[in-house]
Protein backbone atom coordinates (compact mmCIF):
# COMPACT_ATOMS: atom_id res chain seq x y z
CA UNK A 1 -25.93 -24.02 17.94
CA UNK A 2 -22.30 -23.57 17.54
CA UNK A 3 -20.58 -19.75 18.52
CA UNK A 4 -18.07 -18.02 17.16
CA UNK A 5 -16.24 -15.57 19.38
CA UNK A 6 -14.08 -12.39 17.39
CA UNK A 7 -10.90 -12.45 17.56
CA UNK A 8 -9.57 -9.29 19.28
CA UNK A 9 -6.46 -7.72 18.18
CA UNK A 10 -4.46 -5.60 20.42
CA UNK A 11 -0.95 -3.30 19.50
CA UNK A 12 1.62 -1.21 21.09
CA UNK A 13 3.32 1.96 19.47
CA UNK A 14 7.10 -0.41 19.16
CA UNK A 15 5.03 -3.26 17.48
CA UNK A 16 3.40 0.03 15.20
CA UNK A 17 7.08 0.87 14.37
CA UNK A 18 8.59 -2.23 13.57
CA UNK A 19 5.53 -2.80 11.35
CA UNK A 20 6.20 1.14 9.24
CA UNK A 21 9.40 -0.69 8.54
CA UNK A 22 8.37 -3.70 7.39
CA UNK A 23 6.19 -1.55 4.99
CA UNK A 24 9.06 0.22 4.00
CA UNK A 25 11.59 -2.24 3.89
CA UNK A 26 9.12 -4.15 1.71
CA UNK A 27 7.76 -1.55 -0.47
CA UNK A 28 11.47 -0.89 -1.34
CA UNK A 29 11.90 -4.00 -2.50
CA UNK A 30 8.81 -3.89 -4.92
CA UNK A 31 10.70 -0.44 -6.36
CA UNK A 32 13.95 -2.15 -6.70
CA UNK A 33 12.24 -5.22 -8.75
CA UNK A 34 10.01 -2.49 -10.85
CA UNK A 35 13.45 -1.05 -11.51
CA UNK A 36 15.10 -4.51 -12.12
CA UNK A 37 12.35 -5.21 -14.61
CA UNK A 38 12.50 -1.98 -16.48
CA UNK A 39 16.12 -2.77 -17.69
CA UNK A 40 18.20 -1.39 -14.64
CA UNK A 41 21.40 -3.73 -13.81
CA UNK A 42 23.42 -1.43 -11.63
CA UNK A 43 23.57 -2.47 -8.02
CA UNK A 44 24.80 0.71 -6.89
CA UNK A 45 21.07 1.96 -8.81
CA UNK A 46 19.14 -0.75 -7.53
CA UNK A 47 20.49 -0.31 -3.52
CA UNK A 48 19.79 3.09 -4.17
CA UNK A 49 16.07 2.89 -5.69
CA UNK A 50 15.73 0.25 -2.64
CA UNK A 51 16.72 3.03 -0.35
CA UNK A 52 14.45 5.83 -1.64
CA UNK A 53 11.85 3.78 -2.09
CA UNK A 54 11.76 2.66 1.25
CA UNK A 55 12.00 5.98 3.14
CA UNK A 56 9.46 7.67 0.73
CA UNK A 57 6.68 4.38 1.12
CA UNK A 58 7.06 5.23 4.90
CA UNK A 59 6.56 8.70 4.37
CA UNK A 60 3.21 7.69 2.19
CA UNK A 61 2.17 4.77 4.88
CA UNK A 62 2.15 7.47 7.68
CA UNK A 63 0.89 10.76 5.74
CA UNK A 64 -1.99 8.63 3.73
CA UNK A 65 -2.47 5.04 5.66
CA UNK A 66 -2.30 6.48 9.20
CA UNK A 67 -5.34 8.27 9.22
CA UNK A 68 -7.62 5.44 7.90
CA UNK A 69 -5.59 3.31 9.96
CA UNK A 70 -6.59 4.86 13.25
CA UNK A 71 -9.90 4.91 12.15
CA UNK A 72 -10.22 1.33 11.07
CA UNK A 73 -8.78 0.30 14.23
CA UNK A 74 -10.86 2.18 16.63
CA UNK A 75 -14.18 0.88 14.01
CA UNK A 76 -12.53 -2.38 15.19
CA UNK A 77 -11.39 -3.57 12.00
CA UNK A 78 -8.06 -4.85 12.88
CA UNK A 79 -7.94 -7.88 10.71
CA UNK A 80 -5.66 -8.88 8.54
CA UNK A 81 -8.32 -8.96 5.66
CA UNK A 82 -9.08 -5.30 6.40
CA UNK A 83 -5.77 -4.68 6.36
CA UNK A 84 -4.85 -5.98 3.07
CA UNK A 85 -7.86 -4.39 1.37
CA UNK A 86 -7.43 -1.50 2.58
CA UNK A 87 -4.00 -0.95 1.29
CA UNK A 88 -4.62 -2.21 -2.34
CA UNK A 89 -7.86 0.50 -2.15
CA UNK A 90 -5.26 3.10 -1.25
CA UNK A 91 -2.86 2.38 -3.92
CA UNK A 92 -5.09 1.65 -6.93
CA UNK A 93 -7.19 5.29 -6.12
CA UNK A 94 -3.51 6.68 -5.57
CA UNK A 95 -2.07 5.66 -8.94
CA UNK A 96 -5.32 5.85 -10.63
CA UNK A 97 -5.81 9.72 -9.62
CA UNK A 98 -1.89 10.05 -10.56
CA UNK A 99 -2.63 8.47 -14.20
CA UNK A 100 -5.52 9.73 -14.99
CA UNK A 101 -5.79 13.95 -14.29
CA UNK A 102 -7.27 13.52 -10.50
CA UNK A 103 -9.69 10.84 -11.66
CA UNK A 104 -10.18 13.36 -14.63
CA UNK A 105 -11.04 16.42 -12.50
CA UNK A 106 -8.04 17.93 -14.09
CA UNK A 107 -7.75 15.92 -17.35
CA UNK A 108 -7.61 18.65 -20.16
CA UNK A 109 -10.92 19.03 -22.16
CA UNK A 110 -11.09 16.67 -25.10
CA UNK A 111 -7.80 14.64 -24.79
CA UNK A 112 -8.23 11.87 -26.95
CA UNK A 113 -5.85 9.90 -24.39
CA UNK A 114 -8.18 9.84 -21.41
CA UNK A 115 -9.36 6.12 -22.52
CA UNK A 116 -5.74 5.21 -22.48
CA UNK A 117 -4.88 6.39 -19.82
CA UNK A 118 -7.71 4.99 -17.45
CA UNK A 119 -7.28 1.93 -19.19
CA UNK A 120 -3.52 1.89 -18.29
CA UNK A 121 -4.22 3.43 -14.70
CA UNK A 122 -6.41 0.23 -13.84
CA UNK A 123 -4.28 -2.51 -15.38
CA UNK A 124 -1.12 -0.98 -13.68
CA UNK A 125 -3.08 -0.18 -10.51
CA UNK A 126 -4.09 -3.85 -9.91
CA UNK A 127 -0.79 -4.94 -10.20
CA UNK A 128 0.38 -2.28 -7.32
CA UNK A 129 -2.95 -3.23 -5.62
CA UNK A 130 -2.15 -6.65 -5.66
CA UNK A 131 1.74 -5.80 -4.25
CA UNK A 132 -0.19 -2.98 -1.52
CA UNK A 133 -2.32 -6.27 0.06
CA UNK A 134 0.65 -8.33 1.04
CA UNK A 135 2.49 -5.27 2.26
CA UNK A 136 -0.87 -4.37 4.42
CA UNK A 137 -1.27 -8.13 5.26
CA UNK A 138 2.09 -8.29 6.53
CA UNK A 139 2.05 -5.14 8.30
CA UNK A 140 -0.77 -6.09 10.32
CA UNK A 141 0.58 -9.38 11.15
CA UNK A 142 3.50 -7.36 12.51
CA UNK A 143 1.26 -4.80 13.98
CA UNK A 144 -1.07 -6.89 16.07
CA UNK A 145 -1.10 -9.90 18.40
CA UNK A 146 -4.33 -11.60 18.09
CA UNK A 147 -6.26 -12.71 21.98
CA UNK A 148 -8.21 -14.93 21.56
């Protein structure tokens, strides 16, 4: 009978930091191309919606992503899987709960948008789902070194 031995991740707090700015640096670049395909052409714009985008995606990786984070990795869930599923969790409930009133807590009574608007909120939220998972795989790649 064959056996498989877990792979065991390990990190440091520089390899943590270069991988917040890899999140960053890449989450800036989704804004700048969400900006590119809604019509903008200025460079000047585009550096600038680059820039922003980056700082404030590290400010939401550390304020929302760093608590699971820490708890994932002491759980032992280090994996990249993990990783990338966790982040596209995090941005669809995110965007959904933006689009949609809090997940309709605090939709108005009887707006005849609500349908709309989830329907919108998941169609746009797998596409920033789908954009969260590469950033998440790739920040865990950057994160960890795998022993074993």
């Amino acid at each position: 009978m064959e056996r498989r031995i877990a792979a065991f991740y390990v990190t440091s707090l520089d390899r943590v930091g270069l991988a917040l700015g890899a999140g960053g640096l890449l989450s800036g670049f989704v804004v700048m191309l969400m900006m590119a395909t809604g019509g903008q052409r200025d460079p000047v714009a585009l550096g600038l919606g680059w820039l922003l985008g980056a700082i404030f995606a590290m400010l939401g990786i550390v304020a929302v992503a760093g608590p699971v984070w820490v708890a994932l990795h002491f759980a032992g869930r280090r994996g990249p899987v993990a990783a990338a599923l966790t982040a596209a969790a995090a941005a669809m409930l995110l965007l959904a709960g933006g689009q949609t009133g809090g997940l309709g807590a605090f939709a108005p009574p009887g707006d005849a948008a609500t349908g709309y608007r989830w329907i919108s909120a998941i169609a746009t939220g797998l596409l920033v789902a789908v954009a969260a998972a590469a950033i998440g795989w790739a920040m865990q790649k950057i994160a960890y070194r795998r022993l074993m």
